[in-house]
C-alpha atoms as a PDB file:
ATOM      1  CA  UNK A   1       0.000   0.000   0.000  1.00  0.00           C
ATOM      2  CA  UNK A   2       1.387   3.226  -1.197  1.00  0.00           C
ATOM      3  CA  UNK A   3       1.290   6.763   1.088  1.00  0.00           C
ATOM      4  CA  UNK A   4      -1.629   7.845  -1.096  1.00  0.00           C
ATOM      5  CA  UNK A   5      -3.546   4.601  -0.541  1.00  0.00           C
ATOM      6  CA  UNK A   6      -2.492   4.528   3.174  1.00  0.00           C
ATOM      7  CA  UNK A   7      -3.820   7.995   3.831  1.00  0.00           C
ATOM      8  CA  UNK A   8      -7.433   7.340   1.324  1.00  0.00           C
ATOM      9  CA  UNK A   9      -7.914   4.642   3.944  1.00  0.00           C
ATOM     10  CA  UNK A  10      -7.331   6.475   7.309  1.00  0.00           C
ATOM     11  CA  UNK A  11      -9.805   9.180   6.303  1.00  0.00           C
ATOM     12  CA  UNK A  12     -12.496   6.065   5.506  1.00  0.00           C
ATOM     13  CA  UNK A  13     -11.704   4.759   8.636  1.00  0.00           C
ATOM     14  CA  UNK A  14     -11.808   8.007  10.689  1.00  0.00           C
ATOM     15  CA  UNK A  15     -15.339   8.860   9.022  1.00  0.00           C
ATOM     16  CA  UNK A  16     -16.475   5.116  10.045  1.00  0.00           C
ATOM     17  CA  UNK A  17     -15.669   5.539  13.379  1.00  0.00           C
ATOM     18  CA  UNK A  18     -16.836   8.918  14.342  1.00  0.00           C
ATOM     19  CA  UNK A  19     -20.481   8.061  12.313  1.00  0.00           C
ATOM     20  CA  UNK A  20     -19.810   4.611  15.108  1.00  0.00           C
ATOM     21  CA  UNK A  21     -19.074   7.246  18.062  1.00  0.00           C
ATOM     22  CA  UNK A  22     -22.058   9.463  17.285  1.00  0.00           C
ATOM     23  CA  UNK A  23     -24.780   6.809  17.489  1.00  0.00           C
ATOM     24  CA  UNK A  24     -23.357   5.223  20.651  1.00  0.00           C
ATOM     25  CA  UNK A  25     -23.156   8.511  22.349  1.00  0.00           C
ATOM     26  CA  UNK A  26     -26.654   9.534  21.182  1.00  0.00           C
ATOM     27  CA  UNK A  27     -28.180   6.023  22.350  1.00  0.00           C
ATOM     28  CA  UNK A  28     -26.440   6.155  25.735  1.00  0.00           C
ATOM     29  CA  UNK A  29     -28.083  10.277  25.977  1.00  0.00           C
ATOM     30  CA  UNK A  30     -31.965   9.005  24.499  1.00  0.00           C
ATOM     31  CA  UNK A  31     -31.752   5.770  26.395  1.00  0.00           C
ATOM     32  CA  UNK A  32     -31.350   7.247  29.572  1.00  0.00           C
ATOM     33  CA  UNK A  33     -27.907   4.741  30.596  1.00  0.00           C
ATOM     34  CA  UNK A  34     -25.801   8.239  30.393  1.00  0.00           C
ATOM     35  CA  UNK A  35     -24.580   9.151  33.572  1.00  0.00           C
ATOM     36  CA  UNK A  36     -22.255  12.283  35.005  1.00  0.00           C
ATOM     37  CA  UNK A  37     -20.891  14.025  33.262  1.00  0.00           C
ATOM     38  CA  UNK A  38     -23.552  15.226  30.335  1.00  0.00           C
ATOM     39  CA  UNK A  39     -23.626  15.037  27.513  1.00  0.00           C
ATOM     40  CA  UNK A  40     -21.911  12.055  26.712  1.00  0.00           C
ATOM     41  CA  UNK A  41     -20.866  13.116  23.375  1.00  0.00           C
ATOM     42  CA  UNK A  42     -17.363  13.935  22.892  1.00  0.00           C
ATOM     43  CA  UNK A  43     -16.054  11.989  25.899  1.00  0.00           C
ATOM     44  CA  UNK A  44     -15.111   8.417  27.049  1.00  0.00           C
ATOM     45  CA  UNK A  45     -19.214   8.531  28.278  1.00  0.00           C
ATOM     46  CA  UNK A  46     -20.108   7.772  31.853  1.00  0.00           C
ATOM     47  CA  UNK A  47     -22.521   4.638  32.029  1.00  0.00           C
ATOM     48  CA  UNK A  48     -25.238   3.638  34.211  1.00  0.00           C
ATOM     49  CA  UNK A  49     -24.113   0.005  35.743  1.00  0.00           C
ATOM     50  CA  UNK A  50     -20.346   1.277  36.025  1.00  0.00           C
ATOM     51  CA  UNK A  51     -19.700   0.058  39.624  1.00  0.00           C
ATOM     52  CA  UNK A  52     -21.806  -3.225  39.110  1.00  0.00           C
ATOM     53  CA  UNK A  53     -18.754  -3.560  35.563  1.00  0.00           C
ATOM     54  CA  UNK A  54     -15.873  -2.641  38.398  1.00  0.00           C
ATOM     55  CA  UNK A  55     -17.168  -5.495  40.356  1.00  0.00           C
ATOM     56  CA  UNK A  56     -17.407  -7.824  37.795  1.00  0.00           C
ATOM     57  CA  UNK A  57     -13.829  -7.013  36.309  1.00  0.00           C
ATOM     58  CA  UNK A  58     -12.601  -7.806  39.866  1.00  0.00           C
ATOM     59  CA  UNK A  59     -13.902 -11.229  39.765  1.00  0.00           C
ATOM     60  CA  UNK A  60     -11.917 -11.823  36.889  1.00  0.00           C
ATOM     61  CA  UNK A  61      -8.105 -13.696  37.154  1.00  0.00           C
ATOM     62  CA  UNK A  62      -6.069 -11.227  35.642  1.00  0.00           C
ATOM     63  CA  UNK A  63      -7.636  -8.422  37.584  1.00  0.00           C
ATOM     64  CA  UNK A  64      -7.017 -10.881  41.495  1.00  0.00           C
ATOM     65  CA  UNK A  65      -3.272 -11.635  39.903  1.00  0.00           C
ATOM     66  CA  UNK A  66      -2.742  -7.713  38.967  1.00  0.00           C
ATOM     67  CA  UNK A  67      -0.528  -5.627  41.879  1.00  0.00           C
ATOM     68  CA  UNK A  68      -0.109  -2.651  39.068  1.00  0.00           C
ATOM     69  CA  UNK A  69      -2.805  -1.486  37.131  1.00  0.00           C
ATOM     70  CA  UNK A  70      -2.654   1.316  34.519  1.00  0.00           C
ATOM     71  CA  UNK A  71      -5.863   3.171  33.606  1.00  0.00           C
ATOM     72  CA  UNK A  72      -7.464   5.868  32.176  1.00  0.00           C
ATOM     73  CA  UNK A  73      -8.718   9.157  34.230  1.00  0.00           C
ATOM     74  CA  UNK A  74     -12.014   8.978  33.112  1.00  0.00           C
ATOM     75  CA  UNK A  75     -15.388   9.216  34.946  1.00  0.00           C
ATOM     76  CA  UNK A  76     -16.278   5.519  33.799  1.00  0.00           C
ATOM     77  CA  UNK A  77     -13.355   3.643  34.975  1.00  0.00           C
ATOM     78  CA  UNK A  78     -13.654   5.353  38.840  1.00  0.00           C
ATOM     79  CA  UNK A  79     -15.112   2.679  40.227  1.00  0.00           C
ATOM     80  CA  UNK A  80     -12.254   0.711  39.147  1.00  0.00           C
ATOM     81  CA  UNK A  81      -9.782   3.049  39.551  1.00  0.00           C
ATOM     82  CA  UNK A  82     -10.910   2.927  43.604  1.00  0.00           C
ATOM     83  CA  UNK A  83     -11.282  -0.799  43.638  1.00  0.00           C
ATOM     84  CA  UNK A  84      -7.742  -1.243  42.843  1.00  0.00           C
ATOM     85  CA  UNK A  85      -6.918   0.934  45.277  1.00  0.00           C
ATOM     86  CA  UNK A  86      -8.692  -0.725  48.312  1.00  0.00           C
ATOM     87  CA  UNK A  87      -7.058  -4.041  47.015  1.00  0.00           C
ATOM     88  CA  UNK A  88      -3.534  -2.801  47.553  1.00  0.00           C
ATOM     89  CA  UNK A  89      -2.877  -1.953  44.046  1.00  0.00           C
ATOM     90  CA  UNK A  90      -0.705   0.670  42.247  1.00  0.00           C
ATOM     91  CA  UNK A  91      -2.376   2.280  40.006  1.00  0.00           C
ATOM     92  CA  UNK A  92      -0.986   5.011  37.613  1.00  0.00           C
ATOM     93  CA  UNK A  93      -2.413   6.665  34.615  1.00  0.00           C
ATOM     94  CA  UNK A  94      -1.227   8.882  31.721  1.00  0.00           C
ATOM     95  CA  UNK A  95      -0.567  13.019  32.077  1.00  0.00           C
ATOM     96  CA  UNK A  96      -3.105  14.686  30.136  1.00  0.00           C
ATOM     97  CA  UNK A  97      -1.847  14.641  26.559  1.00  0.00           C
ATOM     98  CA  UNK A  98       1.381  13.160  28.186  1.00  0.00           C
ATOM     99  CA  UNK A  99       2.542  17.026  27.599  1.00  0.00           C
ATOM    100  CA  UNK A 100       5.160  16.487  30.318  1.00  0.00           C
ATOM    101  CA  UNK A 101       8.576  14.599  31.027  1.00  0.00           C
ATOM    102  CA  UNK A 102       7.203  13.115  33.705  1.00  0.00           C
ATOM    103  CA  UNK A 103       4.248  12.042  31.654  1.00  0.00           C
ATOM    104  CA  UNK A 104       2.286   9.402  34.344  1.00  0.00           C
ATOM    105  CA  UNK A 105       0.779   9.971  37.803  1.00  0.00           C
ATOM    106  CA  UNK A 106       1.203   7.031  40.292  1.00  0.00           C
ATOM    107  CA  UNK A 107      -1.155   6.672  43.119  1.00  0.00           C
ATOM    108  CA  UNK A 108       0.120   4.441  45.720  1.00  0.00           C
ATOM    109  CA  UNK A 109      -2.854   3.157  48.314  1.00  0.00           C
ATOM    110  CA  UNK A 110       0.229   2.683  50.791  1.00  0.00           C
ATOM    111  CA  UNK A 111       0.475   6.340  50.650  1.00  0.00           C
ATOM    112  CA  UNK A 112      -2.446   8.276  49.837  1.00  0.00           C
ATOM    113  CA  UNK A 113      -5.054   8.840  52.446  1.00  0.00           C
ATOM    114  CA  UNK A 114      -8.479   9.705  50.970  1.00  0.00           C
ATOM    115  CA  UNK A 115      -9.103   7.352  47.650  1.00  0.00           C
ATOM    116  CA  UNK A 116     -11.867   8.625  46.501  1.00  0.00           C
ATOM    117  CA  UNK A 117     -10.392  12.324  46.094  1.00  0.00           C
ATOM    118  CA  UNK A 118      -7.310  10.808  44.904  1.00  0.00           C
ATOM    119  CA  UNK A 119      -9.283   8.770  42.120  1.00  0.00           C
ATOM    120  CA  UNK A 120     -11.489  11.480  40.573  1.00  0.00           C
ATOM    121  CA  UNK A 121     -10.266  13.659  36.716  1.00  0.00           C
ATOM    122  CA  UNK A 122      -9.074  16.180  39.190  1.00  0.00           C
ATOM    123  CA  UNK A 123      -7.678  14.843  42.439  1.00  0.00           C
ATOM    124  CA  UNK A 124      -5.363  12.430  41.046  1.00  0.00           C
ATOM    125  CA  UNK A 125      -3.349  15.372  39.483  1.00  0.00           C
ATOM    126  CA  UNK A 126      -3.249  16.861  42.936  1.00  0.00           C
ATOM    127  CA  UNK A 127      -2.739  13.747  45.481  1.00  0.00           C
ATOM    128  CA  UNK A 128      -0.931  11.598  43.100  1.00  0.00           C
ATOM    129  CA  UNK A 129       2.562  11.446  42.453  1.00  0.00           C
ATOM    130  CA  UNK A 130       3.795  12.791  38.988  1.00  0.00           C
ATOM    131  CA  UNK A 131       6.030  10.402  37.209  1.00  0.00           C
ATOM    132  CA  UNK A 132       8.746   9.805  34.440  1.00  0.00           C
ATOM    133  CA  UNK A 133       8.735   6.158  32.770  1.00  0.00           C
ATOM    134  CA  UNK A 134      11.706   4.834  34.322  1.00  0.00           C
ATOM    135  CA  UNK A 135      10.135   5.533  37.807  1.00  0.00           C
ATOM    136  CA  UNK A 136       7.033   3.521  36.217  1.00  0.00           C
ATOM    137  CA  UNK A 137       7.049  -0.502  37.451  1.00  0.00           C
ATOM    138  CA  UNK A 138       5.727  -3.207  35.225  1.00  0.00           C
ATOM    139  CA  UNK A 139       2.209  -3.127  34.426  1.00  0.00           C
ATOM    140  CA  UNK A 140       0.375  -6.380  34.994  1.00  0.00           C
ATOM    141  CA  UNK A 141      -2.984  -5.463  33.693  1.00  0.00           C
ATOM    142  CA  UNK A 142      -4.233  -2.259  31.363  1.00  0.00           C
ATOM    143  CA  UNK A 143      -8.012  -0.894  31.689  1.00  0.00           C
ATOM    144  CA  UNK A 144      -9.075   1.186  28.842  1.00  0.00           C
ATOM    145  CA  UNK A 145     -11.970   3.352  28.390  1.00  0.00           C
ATOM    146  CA  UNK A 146     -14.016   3.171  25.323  1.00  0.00           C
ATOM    147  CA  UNK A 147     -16.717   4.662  23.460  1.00  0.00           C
ATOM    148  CA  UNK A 148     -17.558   1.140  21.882  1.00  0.00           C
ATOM    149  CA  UNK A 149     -16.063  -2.008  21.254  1.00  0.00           C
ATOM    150  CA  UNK A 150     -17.082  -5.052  19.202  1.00  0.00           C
ATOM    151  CA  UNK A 151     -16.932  -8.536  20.530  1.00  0.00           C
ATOM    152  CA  UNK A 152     -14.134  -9.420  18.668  1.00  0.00           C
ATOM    153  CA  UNK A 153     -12.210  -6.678  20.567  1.00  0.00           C
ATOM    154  CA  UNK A 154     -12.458  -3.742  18.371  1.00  0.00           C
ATOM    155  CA  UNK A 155     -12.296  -0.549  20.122  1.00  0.00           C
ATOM    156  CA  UNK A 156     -13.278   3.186  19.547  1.00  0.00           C
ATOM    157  CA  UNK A 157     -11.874   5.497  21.421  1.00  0.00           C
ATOM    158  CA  UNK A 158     -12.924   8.886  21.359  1.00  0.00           C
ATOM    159  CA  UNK A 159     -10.977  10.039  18.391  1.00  0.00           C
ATOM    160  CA  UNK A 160      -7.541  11.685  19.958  1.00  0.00           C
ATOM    161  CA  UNK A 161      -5.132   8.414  19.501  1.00  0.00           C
ATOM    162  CA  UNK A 162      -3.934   8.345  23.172  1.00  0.00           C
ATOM    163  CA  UNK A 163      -4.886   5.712  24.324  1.00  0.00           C
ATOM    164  CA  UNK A 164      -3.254   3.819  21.861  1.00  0.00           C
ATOM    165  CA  UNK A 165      -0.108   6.045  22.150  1.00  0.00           C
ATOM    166  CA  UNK A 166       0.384   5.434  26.073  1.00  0.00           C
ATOM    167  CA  UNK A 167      -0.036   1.516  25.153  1.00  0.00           C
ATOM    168  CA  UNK A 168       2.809   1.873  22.688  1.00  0.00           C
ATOM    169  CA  UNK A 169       4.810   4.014  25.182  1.00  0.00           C
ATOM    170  CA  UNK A 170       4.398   1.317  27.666  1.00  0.00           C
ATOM    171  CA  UNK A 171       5.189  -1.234  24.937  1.00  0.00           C
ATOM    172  CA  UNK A 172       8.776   0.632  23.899  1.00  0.00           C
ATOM    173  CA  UNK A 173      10.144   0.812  27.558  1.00  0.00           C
ATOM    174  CA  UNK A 174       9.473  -2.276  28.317  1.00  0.00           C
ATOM    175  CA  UNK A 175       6.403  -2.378  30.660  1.00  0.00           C
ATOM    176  CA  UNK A 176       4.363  -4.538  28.816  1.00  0.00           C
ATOM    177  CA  UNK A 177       4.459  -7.086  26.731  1.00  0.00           C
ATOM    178  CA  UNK A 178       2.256  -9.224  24.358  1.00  0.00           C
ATOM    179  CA  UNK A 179       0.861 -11.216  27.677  1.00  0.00           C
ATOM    180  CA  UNK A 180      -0.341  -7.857  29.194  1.00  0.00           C
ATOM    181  CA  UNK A 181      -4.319  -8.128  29.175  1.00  0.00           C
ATOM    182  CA  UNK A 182      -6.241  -4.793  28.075  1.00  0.00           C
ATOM    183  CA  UNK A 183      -9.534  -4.755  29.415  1.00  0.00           C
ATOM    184  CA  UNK A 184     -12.228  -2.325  29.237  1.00  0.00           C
ATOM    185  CA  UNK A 185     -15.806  -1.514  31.062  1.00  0.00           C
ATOM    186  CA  UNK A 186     -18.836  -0.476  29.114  1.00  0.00           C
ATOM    187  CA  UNK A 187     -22.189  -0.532  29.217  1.00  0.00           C
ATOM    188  CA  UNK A 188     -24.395  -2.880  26.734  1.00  0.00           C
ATOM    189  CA  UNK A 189     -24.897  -0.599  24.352  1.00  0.00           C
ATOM    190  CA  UNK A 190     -21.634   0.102  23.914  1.00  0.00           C
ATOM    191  CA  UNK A 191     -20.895  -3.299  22.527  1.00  0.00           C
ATOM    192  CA  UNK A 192     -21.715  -3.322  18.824  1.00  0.00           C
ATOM    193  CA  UNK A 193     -22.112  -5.305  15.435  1.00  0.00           C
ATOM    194  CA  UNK A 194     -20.240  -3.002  13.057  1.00  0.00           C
ATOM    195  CA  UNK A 195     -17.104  -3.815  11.683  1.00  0.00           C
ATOM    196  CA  UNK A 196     -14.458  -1.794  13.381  1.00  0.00           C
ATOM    197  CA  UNK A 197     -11.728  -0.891  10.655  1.00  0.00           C
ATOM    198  CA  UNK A 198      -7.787  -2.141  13.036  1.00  0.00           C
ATOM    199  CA  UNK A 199      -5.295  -0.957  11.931  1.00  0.00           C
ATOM    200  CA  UNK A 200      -1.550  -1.570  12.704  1.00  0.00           C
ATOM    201  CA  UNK A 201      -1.342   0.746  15.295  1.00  0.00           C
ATOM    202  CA  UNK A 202      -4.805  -0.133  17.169  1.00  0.00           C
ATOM    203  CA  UNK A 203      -4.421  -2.032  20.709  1.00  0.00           C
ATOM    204  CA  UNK A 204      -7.429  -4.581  20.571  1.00  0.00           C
ATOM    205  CA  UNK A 205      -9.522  -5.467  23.994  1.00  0.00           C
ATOM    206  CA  UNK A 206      -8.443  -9.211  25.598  1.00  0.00           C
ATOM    207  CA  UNK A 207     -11.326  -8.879  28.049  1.00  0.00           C
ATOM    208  CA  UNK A 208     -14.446  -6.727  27.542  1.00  0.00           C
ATOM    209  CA  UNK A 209     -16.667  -6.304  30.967  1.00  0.00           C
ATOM    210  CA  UNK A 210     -20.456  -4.989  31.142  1.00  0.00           C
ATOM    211  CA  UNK A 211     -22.524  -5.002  34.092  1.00  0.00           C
ATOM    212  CA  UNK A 212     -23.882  -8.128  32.789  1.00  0.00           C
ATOM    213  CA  UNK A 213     -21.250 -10.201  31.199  1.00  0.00           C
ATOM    214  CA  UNK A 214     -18.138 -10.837  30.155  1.00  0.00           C
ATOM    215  CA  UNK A 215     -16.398 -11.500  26.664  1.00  0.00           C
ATOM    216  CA  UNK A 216     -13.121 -12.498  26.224  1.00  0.00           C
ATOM    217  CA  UNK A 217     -12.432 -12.365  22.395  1.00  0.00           C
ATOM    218  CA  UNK A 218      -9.987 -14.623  20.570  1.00  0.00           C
ATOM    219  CA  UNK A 219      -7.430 -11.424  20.470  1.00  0.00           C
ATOM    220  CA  UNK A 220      -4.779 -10.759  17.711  1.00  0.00           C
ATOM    221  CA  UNK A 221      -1.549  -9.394  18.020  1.00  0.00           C
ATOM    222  CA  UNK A 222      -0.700  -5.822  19.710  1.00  0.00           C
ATOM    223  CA  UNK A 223       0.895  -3.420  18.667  1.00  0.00           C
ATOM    224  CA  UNK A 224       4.756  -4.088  19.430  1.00  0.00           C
ATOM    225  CA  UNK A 225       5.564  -0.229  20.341  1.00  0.00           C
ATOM    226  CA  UNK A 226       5.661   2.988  18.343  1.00  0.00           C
ATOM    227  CA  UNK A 227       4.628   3.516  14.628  1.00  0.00           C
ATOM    228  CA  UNK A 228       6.535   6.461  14.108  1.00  0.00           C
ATOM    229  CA  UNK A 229       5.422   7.015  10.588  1.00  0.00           C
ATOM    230  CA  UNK A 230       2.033   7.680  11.773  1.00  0.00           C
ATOM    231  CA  UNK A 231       3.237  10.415  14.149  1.00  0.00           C
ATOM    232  CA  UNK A 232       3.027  14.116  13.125  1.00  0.00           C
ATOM    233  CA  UNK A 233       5.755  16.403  14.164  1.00  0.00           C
ATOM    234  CA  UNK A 234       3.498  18.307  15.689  1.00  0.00           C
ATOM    235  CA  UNK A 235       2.696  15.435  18.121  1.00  0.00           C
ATOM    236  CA  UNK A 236       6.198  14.535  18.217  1.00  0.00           C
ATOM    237  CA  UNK A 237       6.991  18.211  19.536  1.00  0.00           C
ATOM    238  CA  UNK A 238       4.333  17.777  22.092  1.00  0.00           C
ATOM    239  CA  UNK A 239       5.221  15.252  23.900  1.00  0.00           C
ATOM    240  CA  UNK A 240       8.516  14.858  25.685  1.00  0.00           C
ATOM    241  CA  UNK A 241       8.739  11.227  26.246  1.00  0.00           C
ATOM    242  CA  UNK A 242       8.678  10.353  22.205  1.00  0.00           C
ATOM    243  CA  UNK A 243      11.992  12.247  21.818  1.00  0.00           C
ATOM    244  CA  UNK A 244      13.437  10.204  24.747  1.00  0.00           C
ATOM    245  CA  UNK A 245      12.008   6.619  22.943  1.00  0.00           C
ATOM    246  CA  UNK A 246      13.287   8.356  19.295  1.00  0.00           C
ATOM    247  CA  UNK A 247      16.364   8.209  20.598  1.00  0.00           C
ATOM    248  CA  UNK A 248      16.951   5.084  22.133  1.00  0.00           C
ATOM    249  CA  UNK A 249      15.648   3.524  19.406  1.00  0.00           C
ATOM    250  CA  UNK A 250      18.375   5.213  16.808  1.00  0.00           C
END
């Protein structure tokens, strides 16, 4: 596939998606399941059954064998975000647009004193501990937010690429590997029929968790680190920690 085919089928692909992302955030809204914060759209949406998800994610094997979890911020994933912390486990997510060197925030439940401030968008910028990647231990299991998956493992994010970005991050220093699970929680409706277009570059979903079930899809391969033909230099510019993996790599 030449650069001109390449880039015809990325725009296809974004279109698909985002036409994907609008229906699932408009069902979520007219069904009622949305929950803080409104709307949905635009967002990793907030899901009516979230905690009952959390719960049923911590039945699972990988979740009981994880003692480092890595997650995303958002409103969705709290109640697993706090979970993990009542269990005893490290949990760290990703800087906002990992715009800094120290690019992660660890919170440590053998040091923080109030979880459920340190858990929320805002309060685990200001009680957790900001972080470079070498100061980063192994991560055991990965919870992603989505805006829908199939049961295959497809996932839509919300359209910005980080998610996949901090997975390939991870993946080039060395702090996860092709055994690490990804998991996700979701609501129902957020599990679809469509055809998600994966490409190269897209980390797929080993264990998919709603508040009434769980799928474990057959996987494929993930992505084994950085595809830095697909970066921008604008993005490049932007964020500290590809200049540091640029150059270990040359």
């Amino acid at each position: 596939m030449n650069d001109t085919e390449r880039s015809a089928r990325e725009d296809a692909d974004t279109v698909e998606k985002e036409t994907i992302r609008q229906r699932v955030w408009d069902d979520l809204e007219e069904s009622g399941e949305a929950r803080f914060p409104f709307p949905p759209h635009g967002r990793i949406p907030n899901f009516a059954g979230a905690d009952e998800a959390a719960d049923r994610l911590a039945e699972q094997p990988e979740w009981k064998a994880a003692t480092t979890i890595k997650a995303n911020p958002d409103a969705p994933q709290l109640p697993v975000r706090r979970r993990a912390l009542r269990e005893g486990k490290t949990v760290y997510t990703a800087v906002p647009r990992l715009a800094d060197e120290d690019c992660f925030l660890k919170l440590d439940p053998a040091v923080l004193e109030d979880y459920d401030a340190a858990t929320t968008v805002s309060g685990s910028s200001e009680h957790g501990e900001q972080v470079g990647p070498d100061a980063v231990a192994e991560i055991d299991l990965i919870v992603s937010g989505s805006v829908g998956v199939t049961a295959d493992g497809g996932r839509i994010g919300k359209g910005e690429g980080y998610s996949d970005l901090e997975y390939a991050i991870l993946r080039g220093l060395g702090l996860v590997d092709e055994s690490t699970t990804v998991a996700t929680t979701v609501h129902e409706r957020q599990v679809i029929d469509d055809p998600v277009p994966i490409d190269d570059h897209d980390v797929s979903m080993d264990l998919i968790v709603t508040p009434e079930r769980t799928i474990r899809p057959d996987g494929r391969e993930q992505p084994a680190g950085i595809d830095w033909e697909l970066l921008e230099e604008e993005r490049l510019a932007e964020i500290p920690v590809l200049e540091r993996l640029s150059a270990r790599e040359e």
